[in-house]
C-alpha atoms as a PDB file:
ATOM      1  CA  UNK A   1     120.638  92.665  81.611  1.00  0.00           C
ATOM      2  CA  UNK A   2     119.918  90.386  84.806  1.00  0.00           C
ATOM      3  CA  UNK A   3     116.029  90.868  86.377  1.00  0.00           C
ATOM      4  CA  UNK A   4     117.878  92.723  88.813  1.00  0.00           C
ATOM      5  CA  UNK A   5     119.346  95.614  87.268  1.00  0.00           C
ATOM      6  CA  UNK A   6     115.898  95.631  85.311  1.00  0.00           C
ATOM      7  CA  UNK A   7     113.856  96.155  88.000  1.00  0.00           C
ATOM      8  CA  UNK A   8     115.902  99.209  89.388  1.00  0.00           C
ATOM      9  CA  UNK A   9     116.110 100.161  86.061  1.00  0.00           C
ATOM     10  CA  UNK A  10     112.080  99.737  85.336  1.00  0.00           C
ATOM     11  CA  UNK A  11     111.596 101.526  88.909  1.00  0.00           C
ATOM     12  CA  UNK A  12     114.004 104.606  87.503  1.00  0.00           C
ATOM     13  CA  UNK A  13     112.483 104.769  84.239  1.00  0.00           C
ATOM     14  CA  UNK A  14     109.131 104.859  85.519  1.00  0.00           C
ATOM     15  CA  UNK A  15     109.942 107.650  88.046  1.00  0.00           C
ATOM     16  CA  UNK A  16     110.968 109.281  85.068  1.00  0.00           C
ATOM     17  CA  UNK A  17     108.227 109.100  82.627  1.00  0.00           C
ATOM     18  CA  UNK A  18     105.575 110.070  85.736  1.00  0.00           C
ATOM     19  CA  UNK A  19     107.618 113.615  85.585  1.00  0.00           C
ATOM     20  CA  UNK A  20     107.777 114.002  82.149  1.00  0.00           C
ATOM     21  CA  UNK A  21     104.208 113.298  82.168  1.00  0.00           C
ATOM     22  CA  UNK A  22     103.803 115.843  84.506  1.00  0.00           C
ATOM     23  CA  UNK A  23     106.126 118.798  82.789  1.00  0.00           C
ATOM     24  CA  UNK A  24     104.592 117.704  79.202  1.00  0.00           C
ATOM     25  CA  UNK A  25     107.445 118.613  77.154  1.00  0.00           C
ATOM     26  CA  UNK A  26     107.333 118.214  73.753  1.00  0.00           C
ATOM     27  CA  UNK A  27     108.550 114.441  73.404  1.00  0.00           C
ATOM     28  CA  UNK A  28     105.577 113.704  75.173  1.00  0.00           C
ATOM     29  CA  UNK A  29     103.196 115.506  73.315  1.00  0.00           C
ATOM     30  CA  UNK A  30     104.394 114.286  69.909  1.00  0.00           C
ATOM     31  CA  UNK A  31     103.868 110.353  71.060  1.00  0.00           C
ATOM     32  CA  UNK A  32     100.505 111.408  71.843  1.00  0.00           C
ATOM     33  CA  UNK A  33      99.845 112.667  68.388  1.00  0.00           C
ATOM     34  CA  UNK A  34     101.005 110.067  66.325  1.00  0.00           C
ATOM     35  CA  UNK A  35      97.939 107.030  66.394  1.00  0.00           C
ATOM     36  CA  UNK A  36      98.476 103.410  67.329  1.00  0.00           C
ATOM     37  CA  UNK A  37      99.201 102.307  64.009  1.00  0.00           C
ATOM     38  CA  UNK A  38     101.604 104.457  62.850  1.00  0.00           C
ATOM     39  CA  UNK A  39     104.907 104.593  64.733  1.00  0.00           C
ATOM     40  CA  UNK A  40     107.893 107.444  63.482  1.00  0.00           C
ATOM     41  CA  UNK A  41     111.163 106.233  62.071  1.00  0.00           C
ATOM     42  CA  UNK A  42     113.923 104.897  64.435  1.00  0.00           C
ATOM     43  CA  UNK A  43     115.724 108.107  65.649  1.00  0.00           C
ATOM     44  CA  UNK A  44     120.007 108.602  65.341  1.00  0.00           C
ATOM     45  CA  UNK A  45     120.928 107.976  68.985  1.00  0.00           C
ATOM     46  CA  UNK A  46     124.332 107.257  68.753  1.00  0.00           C
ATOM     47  CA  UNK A  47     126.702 109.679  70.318  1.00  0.00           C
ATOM     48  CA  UNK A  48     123.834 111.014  72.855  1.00  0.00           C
ATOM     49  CA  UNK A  49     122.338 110.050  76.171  1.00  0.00           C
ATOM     50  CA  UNK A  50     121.221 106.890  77.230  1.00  0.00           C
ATOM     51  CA  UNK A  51     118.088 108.543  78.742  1.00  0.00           C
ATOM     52  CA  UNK A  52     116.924 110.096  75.489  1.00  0.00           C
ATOM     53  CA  UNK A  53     116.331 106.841  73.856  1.00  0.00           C
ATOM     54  CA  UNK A  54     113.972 106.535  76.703  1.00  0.00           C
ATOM     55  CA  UNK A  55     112.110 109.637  76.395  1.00  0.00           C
ATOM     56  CA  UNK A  56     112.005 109.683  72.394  1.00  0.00           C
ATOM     57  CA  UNK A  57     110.850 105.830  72.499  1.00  0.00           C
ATOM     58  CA  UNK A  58     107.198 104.809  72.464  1.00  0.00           C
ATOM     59  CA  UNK A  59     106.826 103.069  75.667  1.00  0.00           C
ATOM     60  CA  UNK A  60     105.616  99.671  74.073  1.00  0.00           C
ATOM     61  CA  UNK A  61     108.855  99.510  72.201  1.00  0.00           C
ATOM     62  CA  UNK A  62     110.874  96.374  73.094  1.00  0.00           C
ATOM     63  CA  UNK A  63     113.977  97.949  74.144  1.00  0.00           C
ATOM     64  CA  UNK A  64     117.276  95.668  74.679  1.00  0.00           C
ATOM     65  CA  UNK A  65     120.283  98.293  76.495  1.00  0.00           C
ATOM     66  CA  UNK A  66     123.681  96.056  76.604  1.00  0.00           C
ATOM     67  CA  UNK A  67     127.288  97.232  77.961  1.00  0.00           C
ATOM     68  CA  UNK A  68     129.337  97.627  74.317  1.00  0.00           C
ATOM     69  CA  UNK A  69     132.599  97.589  76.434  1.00  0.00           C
ATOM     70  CA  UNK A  70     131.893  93.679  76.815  1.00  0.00           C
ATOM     71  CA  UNK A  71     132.400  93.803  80.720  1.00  0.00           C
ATOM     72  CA  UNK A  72     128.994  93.216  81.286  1.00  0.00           C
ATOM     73  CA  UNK A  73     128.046  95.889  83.461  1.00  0.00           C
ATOM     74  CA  UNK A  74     124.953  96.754  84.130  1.00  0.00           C
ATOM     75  CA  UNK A  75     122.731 100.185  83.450  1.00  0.00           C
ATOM     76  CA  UNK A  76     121.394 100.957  86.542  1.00  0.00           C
ATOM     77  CA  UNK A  77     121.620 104.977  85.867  1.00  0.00           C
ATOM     78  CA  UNK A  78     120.570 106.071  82.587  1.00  0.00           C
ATOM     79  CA  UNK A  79     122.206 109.455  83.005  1.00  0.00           C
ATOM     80  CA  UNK A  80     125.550 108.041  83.198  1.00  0.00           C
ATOM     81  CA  UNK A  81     125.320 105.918  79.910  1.00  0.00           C
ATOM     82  CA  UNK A  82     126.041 107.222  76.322  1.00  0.00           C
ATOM     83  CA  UNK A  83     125.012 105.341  72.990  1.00  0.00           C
ATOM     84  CA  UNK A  84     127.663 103.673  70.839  1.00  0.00           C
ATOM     85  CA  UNK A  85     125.921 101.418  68.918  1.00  0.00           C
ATOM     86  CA  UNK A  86     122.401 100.878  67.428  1.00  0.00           C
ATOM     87  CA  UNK A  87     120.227  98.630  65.814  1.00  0.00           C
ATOM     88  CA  UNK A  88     117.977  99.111  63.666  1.00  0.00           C
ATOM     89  CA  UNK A  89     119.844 102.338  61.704  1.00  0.00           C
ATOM     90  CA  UNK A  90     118.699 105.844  62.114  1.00  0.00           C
ATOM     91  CA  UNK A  91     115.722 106.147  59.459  1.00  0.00           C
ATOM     92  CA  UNK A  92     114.822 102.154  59.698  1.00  0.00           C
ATOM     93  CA  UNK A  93     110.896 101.927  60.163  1.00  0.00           C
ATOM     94  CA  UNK A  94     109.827 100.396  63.567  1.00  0.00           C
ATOM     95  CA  UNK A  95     106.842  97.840  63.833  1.00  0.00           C
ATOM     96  CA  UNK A  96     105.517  96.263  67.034  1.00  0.00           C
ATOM     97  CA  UNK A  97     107.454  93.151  66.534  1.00  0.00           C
ATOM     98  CA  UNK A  98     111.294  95.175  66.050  1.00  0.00           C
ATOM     99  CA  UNK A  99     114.109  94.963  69.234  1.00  0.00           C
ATOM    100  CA  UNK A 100     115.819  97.857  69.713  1.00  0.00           C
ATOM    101  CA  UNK A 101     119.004  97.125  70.176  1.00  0.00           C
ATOM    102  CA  UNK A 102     121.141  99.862  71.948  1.00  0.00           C
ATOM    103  CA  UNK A 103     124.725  99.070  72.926  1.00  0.00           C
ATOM    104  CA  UNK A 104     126.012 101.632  75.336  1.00  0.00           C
ATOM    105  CA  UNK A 105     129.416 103.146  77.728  1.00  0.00           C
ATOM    106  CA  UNK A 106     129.931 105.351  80.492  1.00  0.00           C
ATOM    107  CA  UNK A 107     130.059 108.940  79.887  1.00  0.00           C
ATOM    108  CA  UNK A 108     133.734 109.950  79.256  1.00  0.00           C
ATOM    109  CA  UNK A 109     134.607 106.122  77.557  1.00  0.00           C
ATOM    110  CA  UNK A 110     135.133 106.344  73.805  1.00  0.00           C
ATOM    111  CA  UNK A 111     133.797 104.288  71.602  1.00  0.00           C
ATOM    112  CA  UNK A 112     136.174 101.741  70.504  1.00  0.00           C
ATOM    113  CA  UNK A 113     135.887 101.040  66.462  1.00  0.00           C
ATOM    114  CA  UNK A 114     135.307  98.157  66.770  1.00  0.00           C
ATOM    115  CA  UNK A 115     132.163  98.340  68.127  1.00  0.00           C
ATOM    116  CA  UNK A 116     131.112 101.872  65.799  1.00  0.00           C
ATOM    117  CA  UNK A 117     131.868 100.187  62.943  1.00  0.00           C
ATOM    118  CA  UNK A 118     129.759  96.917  64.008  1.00  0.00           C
ATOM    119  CA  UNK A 119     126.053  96.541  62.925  1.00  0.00           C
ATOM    120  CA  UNK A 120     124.729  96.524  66.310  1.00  0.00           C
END
């Protein structure tokens, strides 16, 4: 993604998080309970929203969101962005030092085989 599209994405994100903060819903409270150390299992995103790999994320996950259409358009609106593709798999342990690497499309695009079939 260019800085650009990051920073309105950063500044959307963090709108976000203030009021899910605010309505405490249970995403929320379960990153609270698990301790610093331990961090759950990478969740099976593919198929669903863009914006819940935001809100089921730790925050100090390093998060990499790509266009998997290869047009290189940028994710300015999370809402408007389905996942197609992840890396690591559903079940893969995180640590501090993993990427996520999420490879998305617009609502309504399929997702061409190519690119479900791919590792990332």
């Amino acid at each position: 993604m260019k800085r650009g599209a990051l920073i309105g994405a950063g500044a959307a994100l963090a709108l976000a998080a203030v009021a899910a903060g605010a309505a405490g819903g249970p995403d929320v409270r379960r990153a609270r309970r698990t301790s610093a150390g331990a961090r759950p299992p990478m969740p099976d995103f593919r198929g669903g929203g863009l914006w819940r790999v935001f809100t089921r994320l730790d925050h100090r996950t390093r998060l990499d969101v790509h266009d998997a259409s290869g047009r290189d358009r940028r994710v300015l609106w999370p809402p408007r962005w389905r996942v197609c593709t992840q890396y690591p798999s559903a079940g893969t342990g995180l640590d501090r030092r993993t990427t996520v690497v999420i490879g998305v499309l617009r609502k309504g695009e399929p997702c061409p085989v190519r690119v479900t079939s791919a590792r990332r």
